[in-house]
C-alpha atoms as a PDB file:
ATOM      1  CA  UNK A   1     -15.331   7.683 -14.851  1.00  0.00           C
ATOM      2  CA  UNK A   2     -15.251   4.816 -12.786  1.00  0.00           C
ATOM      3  CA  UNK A   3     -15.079   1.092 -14.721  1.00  0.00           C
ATOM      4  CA  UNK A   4     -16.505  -0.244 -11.767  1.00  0.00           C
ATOM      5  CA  UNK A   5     -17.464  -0.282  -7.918  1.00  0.00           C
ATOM      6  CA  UNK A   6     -14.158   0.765  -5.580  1.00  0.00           C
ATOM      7  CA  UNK A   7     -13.648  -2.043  -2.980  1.00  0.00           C
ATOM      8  CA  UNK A   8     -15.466  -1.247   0.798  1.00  0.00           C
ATOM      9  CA  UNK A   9     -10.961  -0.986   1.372  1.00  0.00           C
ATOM     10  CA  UNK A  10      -9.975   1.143  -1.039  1.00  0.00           C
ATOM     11  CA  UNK A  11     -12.962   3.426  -0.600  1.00  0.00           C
ATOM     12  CA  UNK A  12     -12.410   4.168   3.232  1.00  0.00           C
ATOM     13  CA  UNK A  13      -8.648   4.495   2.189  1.00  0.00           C
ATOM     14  CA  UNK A  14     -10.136   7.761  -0.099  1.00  0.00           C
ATOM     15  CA  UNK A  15     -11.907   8.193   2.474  1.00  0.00           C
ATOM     16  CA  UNK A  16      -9.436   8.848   5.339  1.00  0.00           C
ATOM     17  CA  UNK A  17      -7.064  10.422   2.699  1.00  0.00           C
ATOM     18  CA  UNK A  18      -8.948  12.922   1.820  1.00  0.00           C
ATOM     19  CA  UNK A  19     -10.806  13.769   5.504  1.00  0.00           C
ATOM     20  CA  UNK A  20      -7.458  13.779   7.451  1.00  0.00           C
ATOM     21  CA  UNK A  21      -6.332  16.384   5.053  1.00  0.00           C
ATOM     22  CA  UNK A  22      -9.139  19.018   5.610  1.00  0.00           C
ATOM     23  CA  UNK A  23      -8.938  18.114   9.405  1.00  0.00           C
ATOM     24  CA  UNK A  24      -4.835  18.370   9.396  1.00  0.00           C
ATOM     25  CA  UNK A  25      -5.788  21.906   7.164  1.00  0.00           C
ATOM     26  CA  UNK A  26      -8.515  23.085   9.498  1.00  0.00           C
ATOM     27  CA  UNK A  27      -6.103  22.439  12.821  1.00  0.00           C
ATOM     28  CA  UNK A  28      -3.090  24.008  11.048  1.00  0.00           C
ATOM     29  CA  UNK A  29      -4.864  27.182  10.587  1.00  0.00           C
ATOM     30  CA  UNK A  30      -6.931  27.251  14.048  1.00  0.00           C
ATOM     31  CA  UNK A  31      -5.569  25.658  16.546  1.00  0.00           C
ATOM     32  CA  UNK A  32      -2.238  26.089  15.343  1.00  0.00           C
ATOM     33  CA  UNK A  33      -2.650  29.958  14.482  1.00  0.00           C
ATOM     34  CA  UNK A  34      -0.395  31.822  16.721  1.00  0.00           C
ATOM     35  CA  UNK A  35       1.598  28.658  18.396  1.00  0.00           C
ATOM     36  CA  UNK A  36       3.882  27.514  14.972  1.00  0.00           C
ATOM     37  CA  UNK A  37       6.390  29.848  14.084  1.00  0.00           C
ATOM     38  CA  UNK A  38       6.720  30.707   9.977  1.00  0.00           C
ATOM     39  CA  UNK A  39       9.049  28.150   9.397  1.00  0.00           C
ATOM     40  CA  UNK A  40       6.410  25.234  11.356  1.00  0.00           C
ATOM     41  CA  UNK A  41       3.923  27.021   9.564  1.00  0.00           C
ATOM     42  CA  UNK A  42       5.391  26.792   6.127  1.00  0.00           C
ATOM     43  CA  UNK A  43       5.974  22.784   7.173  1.00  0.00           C
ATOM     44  CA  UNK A  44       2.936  22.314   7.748  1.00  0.00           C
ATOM     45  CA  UNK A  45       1.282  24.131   4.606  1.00  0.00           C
ATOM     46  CA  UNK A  46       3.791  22.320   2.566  1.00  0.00           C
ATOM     47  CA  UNK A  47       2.539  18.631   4.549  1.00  0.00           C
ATOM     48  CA  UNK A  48      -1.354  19.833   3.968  1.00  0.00           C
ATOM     49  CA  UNK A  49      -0.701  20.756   0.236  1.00  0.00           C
ATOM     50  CA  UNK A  50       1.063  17.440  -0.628  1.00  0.00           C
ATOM     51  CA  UNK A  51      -1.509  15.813   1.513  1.00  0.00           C
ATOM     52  CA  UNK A  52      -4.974  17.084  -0.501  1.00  0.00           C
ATOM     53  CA  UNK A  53      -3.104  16.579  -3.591  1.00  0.00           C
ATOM     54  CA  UNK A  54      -2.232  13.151  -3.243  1.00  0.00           C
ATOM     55  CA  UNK A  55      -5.476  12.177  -1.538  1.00  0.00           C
ATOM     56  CA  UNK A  56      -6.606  13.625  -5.121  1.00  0.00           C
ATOM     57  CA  UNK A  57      -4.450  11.281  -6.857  1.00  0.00           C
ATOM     58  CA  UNK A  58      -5.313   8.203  -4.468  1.00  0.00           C
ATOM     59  CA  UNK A  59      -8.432   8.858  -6.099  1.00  0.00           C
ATOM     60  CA  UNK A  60      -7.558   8.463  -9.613  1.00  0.00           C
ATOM     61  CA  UNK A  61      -5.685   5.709  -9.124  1.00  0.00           C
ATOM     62  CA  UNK A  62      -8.669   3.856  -7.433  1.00  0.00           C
ATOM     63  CA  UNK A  63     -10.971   4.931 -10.077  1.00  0.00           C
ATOM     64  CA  UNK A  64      -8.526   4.921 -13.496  1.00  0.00           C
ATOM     65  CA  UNK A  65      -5.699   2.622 -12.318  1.00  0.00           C
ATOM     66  CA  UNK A  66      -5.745  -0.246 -14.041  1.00  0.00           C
ATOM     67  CA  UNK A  67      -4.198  -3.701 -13.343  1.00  0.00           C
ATOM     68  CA  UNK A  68      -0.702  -4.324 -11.104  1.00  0.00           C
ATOM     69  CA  UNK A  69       0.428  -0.626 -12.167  1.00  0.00           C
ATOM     70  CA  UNK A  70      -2.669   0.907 -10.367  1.00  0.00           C
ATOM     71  CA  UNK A  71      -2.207  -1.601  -7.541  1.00  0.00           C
ATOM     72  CA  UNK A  72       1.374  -0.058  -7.216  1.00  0.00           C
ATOM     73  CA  UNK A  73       0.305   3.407  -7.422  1.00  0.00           C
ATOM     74  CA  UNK A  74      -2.500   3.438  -4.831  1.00  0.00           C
ATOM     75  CA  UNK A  75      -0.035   1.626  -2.618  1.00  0.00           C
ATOM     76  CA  UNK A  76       2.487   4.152  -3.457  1.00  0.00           C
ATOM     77  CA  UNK A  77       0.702   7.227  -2.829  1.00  0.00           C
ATOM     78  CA  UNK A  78      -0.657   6.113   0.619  1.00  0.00           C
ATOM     79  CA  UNK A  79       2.724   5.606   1.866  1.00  0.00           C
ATOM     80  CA  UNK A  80       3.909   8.635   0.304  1.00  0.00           C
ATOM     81  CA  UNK A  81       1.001  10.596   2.190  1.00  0.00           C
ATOM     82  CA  UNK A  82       2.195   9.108   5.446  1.00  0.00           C
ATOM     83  CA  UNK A  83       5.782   9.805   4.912  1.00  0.00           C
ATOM     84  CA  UNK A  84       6.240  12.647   3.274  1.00  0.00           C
ATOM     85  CA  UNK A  85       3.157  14.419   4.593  1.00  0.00           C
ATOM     86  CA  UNK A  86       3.274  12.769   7.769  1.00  0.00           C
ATOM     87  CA  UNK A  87       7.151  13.766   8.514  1.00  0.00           C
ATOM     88  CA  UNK A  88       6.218  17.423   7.962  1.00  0.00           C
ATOM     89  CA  UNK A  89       3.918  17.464  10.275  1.00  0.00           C
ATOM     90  CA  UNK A  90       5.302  15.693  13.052  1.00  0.00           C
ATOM     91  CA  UNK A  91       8.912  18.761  11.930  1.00  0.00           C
ATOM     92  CA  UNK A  92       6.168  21.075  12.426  1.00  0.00           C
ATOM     93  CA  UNK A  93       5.161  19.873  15.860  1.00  0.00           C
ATOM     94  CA  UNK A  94       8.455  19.922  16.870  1.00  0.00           C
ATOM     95  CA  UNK A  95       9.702  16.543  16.376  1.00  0.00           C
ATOM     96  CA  UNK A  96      13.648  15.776  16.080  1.00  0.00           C
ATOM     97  CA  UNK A  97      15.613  17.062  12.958  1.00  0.00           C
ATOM     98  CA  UNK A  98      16.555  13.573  12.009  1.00  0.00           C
ATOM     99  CA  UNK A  99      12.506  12.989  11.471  1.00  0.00           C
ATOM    100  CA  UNK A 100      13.381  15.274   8.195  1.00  0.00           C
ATOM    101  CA  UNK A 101      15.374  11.812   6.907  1.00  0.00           C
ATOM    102  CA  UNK A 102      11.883  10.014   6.478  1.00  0.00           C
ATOM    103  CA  UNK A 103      10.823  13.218   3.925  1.00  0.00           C
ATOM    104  CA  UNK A 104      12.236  11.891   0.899  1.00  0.00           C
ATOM    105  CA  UNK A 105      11.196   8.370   1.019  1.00  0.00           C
ATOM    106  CA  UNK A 106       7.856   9.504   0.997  1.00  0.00           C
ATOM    107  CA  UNK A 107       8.633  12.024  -1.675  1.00  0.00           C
ATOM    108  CA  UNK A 108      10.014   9.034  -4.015  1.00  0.00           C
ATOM    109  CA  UNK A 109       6.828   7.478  -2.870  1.00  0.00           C
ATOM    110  CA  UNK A 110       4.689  10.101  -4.741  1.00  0.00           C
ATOM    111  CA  UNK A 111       6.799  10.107  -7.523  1.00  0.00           C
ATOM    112  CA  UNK A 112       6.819   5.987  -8.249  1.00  0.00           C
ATOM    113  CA  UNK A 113       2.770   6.270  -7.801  1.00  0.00           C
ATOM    114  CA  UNK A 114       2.843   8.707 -10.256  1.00  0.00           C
ATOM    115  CA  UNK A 115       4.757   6.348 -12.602  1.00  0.00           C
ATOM    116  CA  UNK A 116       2.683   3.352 -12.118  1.00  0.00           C
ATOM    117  CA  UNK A 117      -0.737   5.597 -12.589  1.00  0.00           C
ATOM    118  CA  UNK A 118       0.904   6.439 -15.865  1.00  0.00           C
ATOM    119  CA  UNK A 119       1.989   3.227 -16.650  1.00  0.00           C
ATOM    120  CA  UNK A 120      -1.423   1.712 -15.658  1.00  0.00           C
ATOM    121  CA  UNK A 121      -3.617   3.953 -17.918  1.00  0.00           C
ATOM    122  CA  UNK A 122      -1.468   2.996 -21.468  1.00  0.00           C
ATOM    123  CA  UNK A 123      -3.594   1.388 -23.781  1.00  0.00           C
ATOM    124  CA  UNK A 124      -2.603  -1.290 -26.141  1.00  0.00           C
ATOM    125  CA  UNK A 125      -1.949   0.992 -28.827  1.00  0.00           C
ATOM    126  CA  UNK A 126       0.813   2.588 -27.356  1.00  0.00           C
END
């Protein structure tokens, strides 16, 4: 349940998150069908996956994220999308193996956002 309105910013930010991933989804399995090898194809399944999910998240921590925790965790999950996500793809495509080196900062990305949505949501009780 949202506390209030999402910022015109933060809503296209959803916005893109979650639309590139479909699209990125869609391409994978059409245009992509028959040109990616299983390994590309598991890259970019793995890059899709991580992409919905954390366009899911984004999501949550616009609407639940509370304060500079939920600042940090929007930020955090929007750079993990493009990093981690966005490496895979661009492995999958063919891109140099040193592009793989990118992969875990976005990875570490994900995992500080989750932190911070965590940390935003505690309630004085705690």
């Amino acid at each position: 349940m949202l506390r209030q309105p999402v910022s015109t910013r933060a809503g296209l930010l959803i916005g893109v998150a979650g639309a590139s991933a479909v699209l990125l989804g869609a391409f994978g399995v059409h245009a992509l069908r028959g040109v990616l090898d299983e390994h590309h194809s598991e890259l970019w399944r793995t890059a899709v996956n991580y992409h919905v999910w954390h366009a899911l998240a984004l999501t949550l921590a616009v609407g639940l994220g509370r304060g500079r925790s939920g600042r940090v965790a929007v930020t955090a999950f929007a750079f993990g999308i493009v990093l981690f996500s966005g490496s895979l793809y661009a492995l999958a495509l063919g891109a140099p193996r040193w592009t793989g080196i990118i992969t875990p900062f976005g990875g570490v990305a994900f995992i500080s956002g989750w932190i911070a949505l965590g940390l935003s949501l505690r309630t004085r009780e705690d």
